[in-house]
Protein backbone atom coordinates (compact mmCIF):
# COMPACT_ATOMS: atom_id res chain seq x y z
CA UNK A 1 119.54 108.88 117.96
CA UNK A 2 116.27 108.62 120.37
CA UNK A 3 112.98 106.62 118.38
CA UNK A 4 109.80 106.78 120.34
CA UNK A 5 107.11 105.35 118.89
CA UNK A 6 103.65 105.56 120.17
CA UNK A 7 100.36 104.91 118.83
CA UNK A 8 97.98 106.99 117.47
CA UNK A 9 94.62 106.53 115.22
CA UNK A 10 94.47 108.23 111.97
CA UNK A 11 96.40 110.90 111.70
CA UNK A 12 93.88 112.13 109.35
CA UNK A 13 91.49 112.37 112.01
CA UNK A 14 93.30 115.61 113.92
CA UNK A 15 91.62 118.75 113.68
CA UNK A 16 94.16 121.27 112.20
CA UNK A 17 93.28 124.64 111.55
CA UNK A 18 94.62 127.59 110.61
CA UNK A 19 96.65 130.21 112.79
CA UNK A 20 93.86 133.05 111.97
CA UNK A 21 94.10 136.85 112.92
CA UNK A 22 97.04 139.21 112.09
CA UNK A 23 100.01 136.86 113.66
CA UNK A 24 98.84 134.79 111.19
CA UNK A 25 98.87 136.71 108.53
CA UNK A 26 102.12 138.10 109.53
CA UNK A 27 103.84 134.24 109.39
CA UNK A 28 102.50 133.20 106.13
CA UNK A 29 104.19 136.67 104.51
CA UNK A 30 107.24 135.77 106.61
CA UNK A 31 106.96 132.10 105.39
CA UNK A 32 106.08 133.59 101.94
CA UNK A 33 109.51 136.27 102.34
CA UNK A 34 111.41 133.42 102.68
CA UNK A 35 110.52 131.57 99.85
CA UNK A 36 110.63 134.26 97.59
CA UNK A 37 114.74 134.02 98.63
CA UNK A 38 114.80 130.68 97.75
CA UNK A 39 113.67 130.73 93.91
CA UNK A 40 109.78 131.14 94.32
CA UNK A 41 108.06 133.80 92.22
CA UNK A 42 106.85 136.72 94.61
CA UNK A 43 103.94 136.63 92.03
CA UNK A 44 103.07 133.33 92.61
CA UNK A 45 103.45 133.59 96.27
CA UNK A 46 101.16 136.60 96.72
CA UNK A 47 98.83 134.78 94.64
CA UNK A 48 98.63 132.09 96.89
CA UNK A 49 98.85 134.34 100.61
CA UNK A 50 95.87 136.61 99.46
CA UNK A 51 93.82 133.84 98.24
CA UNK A 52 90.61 133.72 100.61
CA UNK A 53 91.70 130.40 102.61
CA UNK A 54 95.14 131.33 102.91
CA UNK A 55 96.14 130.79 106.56
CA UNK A 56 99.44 129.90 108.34
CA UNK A 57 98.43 126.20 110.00
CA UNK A 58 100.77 125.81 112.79
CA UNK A 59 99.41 122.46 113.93
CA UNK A 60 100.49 121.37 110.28
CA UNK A 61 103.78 121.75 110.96
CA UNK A 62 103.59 119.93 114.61
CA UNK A 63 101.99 116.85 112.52
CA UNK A 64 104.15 117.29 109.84
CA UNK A 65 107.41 117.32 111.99
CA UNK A 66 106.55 114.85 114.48
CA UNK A 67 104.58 111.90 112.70
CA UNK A 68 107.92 109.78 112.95
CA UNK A 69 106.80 109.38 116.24
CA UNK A 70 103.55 108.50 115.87
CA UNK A 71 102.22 104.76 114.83
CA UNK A 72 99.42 105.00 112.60
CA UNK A 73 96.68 102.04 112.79
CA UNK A 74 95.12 101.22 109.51
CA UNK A 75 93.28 98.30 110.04
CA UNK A 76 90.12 100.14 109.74
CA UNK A 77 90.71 100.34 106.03
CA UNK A 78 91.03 96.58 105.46
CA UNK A 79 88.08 95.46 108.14
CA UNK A 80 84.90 93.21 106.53
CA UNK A 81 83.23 96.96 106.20
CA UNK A 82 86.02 98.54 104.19
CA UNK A 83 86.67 95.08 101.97
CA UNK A 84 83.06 95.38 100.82
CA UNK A 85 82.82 98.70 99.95
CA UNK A 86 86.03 98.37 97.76
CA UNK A 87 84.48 95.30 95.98
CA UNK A 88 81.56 96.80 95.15
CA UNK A 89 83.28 100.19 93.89
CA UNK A 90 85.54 97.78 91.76
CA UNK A 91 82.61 96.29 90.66
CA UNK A 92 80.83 99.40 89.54
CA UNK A 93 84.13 100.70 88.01
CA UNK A 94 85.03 97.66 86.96
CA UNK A 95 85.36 98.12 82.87
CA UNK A 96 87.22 101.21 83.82
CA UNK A 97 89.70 99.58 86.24
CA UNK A 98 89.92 96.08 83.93
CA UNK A 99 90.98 98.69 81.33
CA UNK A 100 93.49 100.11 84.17
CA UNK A 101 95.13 97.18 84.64
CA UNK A 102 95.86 95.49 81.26
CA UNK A 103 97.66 99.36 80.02
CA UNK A 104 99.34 100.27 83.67
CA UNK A 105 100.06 96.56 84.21
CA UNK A 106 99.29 97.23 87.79
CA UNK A 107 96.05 95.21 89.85
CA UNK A 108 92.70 96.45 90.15
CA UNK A 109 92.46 95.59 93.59
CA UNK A 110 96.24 97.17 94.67
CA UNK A 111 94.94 100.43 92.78
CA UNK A 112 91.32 100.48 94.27
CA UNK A 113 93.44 99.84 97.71
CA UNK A 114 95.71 102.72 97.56
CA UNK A 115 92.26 105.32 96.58
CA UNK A 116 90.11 103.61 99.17
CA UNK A 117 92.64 104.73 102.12
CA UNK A 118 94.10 107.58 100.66
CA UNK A 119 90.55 109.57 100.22
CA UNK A 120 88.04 106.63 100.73
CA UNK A 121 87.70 106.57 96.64
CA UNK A 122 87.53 110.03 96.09
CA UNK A 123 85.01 110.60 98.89
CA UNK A 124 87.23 112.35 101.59
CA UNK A 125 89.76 114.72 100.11
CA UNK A 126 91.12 117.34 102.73
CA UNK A 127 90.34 120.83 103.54
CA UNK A 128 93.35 122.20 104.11
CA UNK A 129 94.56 125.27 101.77
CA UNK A 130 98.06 123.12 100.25
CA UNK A 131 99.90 125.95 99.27
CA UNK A 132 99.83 127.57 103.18
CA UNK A 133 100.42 123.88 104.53
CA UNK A 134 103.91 124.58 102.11
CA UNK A 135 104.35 128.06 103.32
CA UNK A 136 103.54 126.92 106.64
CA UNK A 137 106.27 124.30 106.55
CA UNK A 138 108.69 126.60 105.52
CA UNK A 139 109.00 128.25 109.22
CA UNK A 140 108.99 124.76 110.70
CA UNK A 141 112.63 125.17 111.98
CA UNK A 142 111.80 128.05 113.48
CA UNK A 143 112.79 127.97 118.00
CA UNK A 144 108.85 128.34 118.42
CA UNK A 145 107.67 125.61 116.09
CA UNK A 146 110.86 123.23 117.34
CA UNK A 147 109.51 123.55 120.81
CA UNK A 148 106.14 123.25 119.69
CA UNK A 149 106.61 119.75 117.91
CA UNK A 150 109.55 118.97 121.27
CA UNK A 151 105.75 119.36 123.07
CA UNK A 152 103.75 117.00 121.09
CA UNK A 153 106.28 114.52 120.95
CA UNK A 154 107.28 115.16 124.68
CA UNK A 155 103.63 114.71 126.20
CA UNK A 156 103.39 111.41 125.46
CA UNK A 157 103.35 109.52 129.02
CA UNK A 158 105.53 107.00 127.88
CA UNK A 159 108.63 109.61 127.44
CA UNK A 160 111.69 109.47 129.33
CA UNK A 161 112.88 113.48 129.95
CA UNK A 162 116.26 112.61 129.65
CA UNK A 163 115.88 112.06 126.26
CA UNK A 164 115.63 115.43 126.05
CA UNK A 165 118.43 116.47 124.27
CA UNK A 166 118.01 113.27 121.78
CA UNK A 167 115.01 114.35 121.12
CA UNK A 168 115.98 118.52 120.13
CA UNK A 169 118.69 116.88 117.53
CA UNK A 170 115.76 114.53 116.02
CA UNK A 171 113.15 117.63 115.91
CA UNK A 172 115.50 119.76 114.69
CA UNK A 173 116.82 117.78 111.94
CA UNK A 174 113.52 116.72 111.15
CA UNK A 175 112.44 120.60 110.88
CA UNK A 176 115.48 121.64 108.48
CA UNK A 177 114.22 118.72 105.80
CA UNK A 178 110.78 119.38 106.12
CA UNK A 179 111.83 123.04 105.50
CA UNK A 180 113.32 122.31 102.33
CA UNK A 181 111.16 119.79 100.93
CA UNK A 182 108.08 122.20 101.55
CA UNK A 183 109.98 124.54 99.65
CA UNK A 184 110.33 122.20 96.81
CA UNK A 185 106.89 121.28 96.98
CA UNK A 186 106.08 125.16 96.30
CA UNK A 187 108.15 125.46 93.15
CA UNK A 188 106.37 122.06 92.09
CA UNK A 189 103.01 124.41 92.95
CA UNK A 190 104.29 126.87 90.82
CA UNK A 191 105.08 124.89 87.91
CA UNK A 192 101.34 123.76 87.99
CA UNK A 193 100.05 127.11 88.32
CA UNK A 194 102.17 128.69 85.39
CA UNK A 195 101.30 125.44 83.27
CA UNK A 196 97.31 126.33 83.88
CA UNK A 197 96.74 123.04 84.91
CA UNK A 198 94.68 124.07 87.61
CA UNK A 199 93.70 126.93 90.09
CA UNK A 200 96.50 125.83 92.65
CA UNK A 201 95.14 129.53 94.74
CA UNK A 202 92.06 127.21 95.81
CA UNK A 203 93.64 123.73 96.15
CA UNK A 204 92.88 121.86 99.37
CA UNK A 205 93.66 118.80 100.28
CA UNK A 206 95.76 116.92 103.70
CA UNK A 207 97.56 118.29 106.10
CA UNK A 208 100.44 116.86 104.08
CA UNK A 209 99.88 118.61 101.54
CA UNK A 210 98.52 115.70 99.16
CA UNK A 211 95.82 115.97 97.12
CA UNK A 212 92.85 114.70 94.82
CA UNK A 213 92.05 111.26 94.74
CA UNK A 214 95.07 109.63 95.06
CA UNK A 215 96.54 112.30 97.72
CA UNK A 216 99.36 112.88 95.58
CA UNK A 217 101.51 115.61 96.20
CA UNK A 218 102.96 118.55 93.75
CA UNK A 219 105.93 116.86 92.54
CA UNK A 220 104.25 113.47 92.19
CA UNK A 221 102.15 115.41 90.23
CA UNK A 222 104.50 116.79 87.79
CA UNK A 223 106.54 113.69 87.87
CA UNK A 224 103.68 110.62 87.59
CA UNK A 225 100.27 111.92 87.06
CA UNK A 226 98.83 111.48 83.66
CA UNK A 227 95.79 112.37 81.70
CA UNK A 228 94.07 108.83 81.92
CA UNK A 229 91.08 109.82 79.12
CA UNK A 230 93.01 111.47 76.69
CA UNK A 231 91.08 115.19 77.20
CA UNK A 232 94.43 117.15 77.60
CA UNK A 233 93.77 117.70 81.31
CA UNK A 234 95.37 115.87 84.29
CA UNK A 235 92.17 116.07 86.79
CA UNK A 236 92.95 113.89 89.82
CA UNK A 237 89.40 114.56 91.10
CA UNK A 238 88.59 112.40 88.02
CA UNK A 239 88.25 108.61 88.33
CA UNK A 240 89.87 108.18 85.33
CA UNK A 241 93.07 110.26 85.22
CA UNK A 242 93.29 109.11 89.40
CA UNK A 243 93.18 105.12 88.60
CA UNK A 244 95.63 105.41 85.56
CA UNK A 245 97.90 108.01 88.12
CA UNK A 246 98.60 105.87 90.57
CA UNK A 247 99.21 102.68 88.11
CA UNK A 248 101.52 105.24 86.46
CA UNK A 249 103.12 105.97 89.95
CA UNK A 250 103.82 102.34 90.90
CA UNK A 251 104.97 101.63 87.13
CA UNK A 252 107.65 104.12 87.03
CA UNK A 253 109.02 103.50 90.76
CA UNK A 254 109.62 99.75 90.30
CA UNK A 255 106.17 98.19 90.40
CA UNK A 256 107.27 94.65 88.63
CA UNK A 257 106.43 91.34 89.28
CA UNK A 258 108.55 90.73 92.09
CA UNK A 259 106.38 90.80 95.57
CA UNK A 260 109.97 92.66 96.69
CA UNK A 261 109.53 95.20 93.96
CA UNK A 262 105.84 95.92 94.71
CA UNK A 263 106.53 96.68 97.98
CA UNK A 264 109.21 99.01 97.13
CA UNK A 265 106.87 100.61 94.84
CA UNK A 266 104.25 101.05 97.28
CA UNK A 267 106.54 102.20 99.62
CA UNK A 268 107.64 104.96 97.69
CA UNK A 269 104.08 105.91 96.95
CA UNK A 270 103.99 106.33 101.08
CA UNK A 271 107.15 105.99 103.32
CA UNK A 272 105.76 103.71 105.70
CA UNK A 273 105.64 100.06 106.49
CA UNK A 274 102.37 100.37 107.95
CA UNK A 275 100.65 101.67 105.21
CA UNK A 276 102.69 99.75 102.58
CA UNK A 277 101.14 96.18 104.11
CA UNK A 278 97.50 97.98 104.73
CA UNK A 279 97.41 98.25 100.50
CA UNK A 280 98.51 94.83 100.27
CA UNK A 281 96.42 93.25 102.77
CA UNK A 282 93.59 95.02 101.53
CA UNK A 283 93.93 93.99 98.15
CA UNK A 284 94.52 90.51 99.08
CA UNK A 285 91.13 90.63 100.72
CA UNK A 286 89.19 92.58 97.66
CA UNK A 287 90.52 89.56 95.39
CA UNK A 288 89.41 86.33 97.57
C-alpha cells in the first residue's frame, strides 16, 4: 500500500465552499436519493436539502478523503501565545472546570487543551452546513470525486507517478469508508433531530462534520455528550455541558490513570498522533 505524507498547516484553514447552482443542487438530491436507500428518512433528508445553507461541498469530500496524506502542524496551539490564553480561560472558568475535574475525573488543563484547539474555546466553530458535508460524503466514491481527491493527493511535488495505481486502491478504499461512515453520521443526525435536541436543518460546524465546542461529531454526540448543568438540554455551545462532554468522552473510552490509557483515550477523541501529543503537550505547559 503507497503512504505519502506531506505537510500541510491547518487543515482548518482551507477555504471550502459549497458546489452552488443547479449541479449542485442536483448532487445533494442524488447524495440525498441514496441515503434514503440506505435507512435515512426521506423526511428528514428533505428537511435538511431545502434548508437555506444546504449545498453539496465537493472540496469536503477532497479534504475528507485525502487528509491521510496530509501532516497537520499543531504547534501553533501549544506556542507561549496559545499557553497563556488557555491559563487565563482556566483561570476565569476555573470553579467551573475544578468542578469538571473532581466529577469527570479528567484534568482541567487536558480538557481546556482539547476546546482550545478544537474551536479555540468555543470561539471558532465552523461554517459549514454538517448535514450536506454528510450528504456530500455520501457521493465520495463516486469516478469524479476519486479523481478529484487522486488530484489533490497527486499534485504534491514530492509524488512519484508510478505510484499511480497504489495510490487509486488507497483513494478508493478510502472513498467506500468515508461513504459509509457519512452515512452513519446522518442516521446519528436524524436521531438528534427526531429527539428535538436541536435544529440539526441549521447546524454548522467543520468540514468534518464536527461540531460545537468540542467539535464532536453526531454519534459522539449520541454516544458521550451529556447535559453538564442539569437543564435537560445537551447544548455543546454551552461551557458547561462542552467541559463535562469531553471529560465524559475520555472517561468512557479508557481515560484512566495510565499515561498509556490517556493517550488511547485521546486518541480516540481524534485519530491522530499529531494531535493526540498537541493536547498533551499543551496541557503539560498550562500546568507548569
Amino acid at each position: 500500500m503507497m503512504t505519502l505524507i506531506v505537510p500541510l498547516l491547518f487543515l482548518l484553514t482551507l477555504p471550502l465552499g459549497g458546489n452552488g447552482g443547479e449541479s449542485g443542487s442536483t448532487e445533494l438530491r442524488r447524495a440525498a436519493d441514496l441515503a434514503r436507500r440506505h435507512g435515512v428518512s426521506a423526511e428528514f433528508l428533505n428537511q435538511m436539502i431545502s434548508a437555506p445553507d444546504a449545498g453539496f461541498i465537493e472540496k469536503a469530500v477532497r479534504i475528507n478523503v485525502t487528509n491521510y496524506a496530509f501532516t497537520p502542524d499543531y504547534s501553533g496551539h501549544y506556542n507561549s501565545e496559545s499557553v497563556s490564553k488557555v491559563q487565563a480561560f482556566l483561570q476565569e472558568h476555573d470553579s467551573l472546570f475544578t468542578a469538571i475535574e473532581r466529577k469527570r475525573m479528567v484534568p482541567k488543563e487536558v480538557i481546556a487543551s482539547i476546546l482550545w484547539i478544537e474551536s479555540r474555546c468555543g470561539s471558532i466553530t465552523g461554517t459549514y452546513h454538517v448535514p450536506s458535508v454528510y450528504l456530500s460524503l455520501i457521493l465520495a466514491n463516486d469516478p469524479v470525486y476519486i479523481k478529484a481527491s487522486m488530484d489533490r493527493v497527486a499534485s504534491n511535488k514530492d509524488f512519484d507517478p508510478s505510484q499511480h495505481d497504489s495510490l487509486r486502491a488507497v483513494i478508493e478504499k478510502r472513498a467506500a469508508r468515508k461513504a459509509a461512515w457519512a452515512i452513519k453520521e446522518l442516521k446519528s443526525l436524524q436521531t438528534i433531530h427526531e429527539r428535538g435536541l436541536m435544529n440539526v436543518s441549521e447546524l454548522k460546524g467543520s468540514w468534518a462534520g464536527a461540531f460545537g465546542f468540542p467539535q464532536f461529531i453526531p454519534s459522539s454526540y449520541t454516544a458521550w455528550a451529556v447535559d453538564g448543568d442539569a437543564d435537560r438540554t445537551i447544548d455543546l455551545y454551552s461551557l458547561v455541558d462542552a467541559g463535562h462532554s469531553i471529560a465524559n468522552y475520555l472517561r468512557k473510552n479508557g481515560w484512566t490513570a495510565s499515561r498509556s490509557k490517556q493517550r488511547k483515550a485521546v486518541h480516540h477523541y481524534n485519530n491522530s498522533d499529531a494531535y493526540v501529543n498537541a493536547v498533551f503537550t499543551l496541557a503539560e505547559k498550562v500546568r507548569s
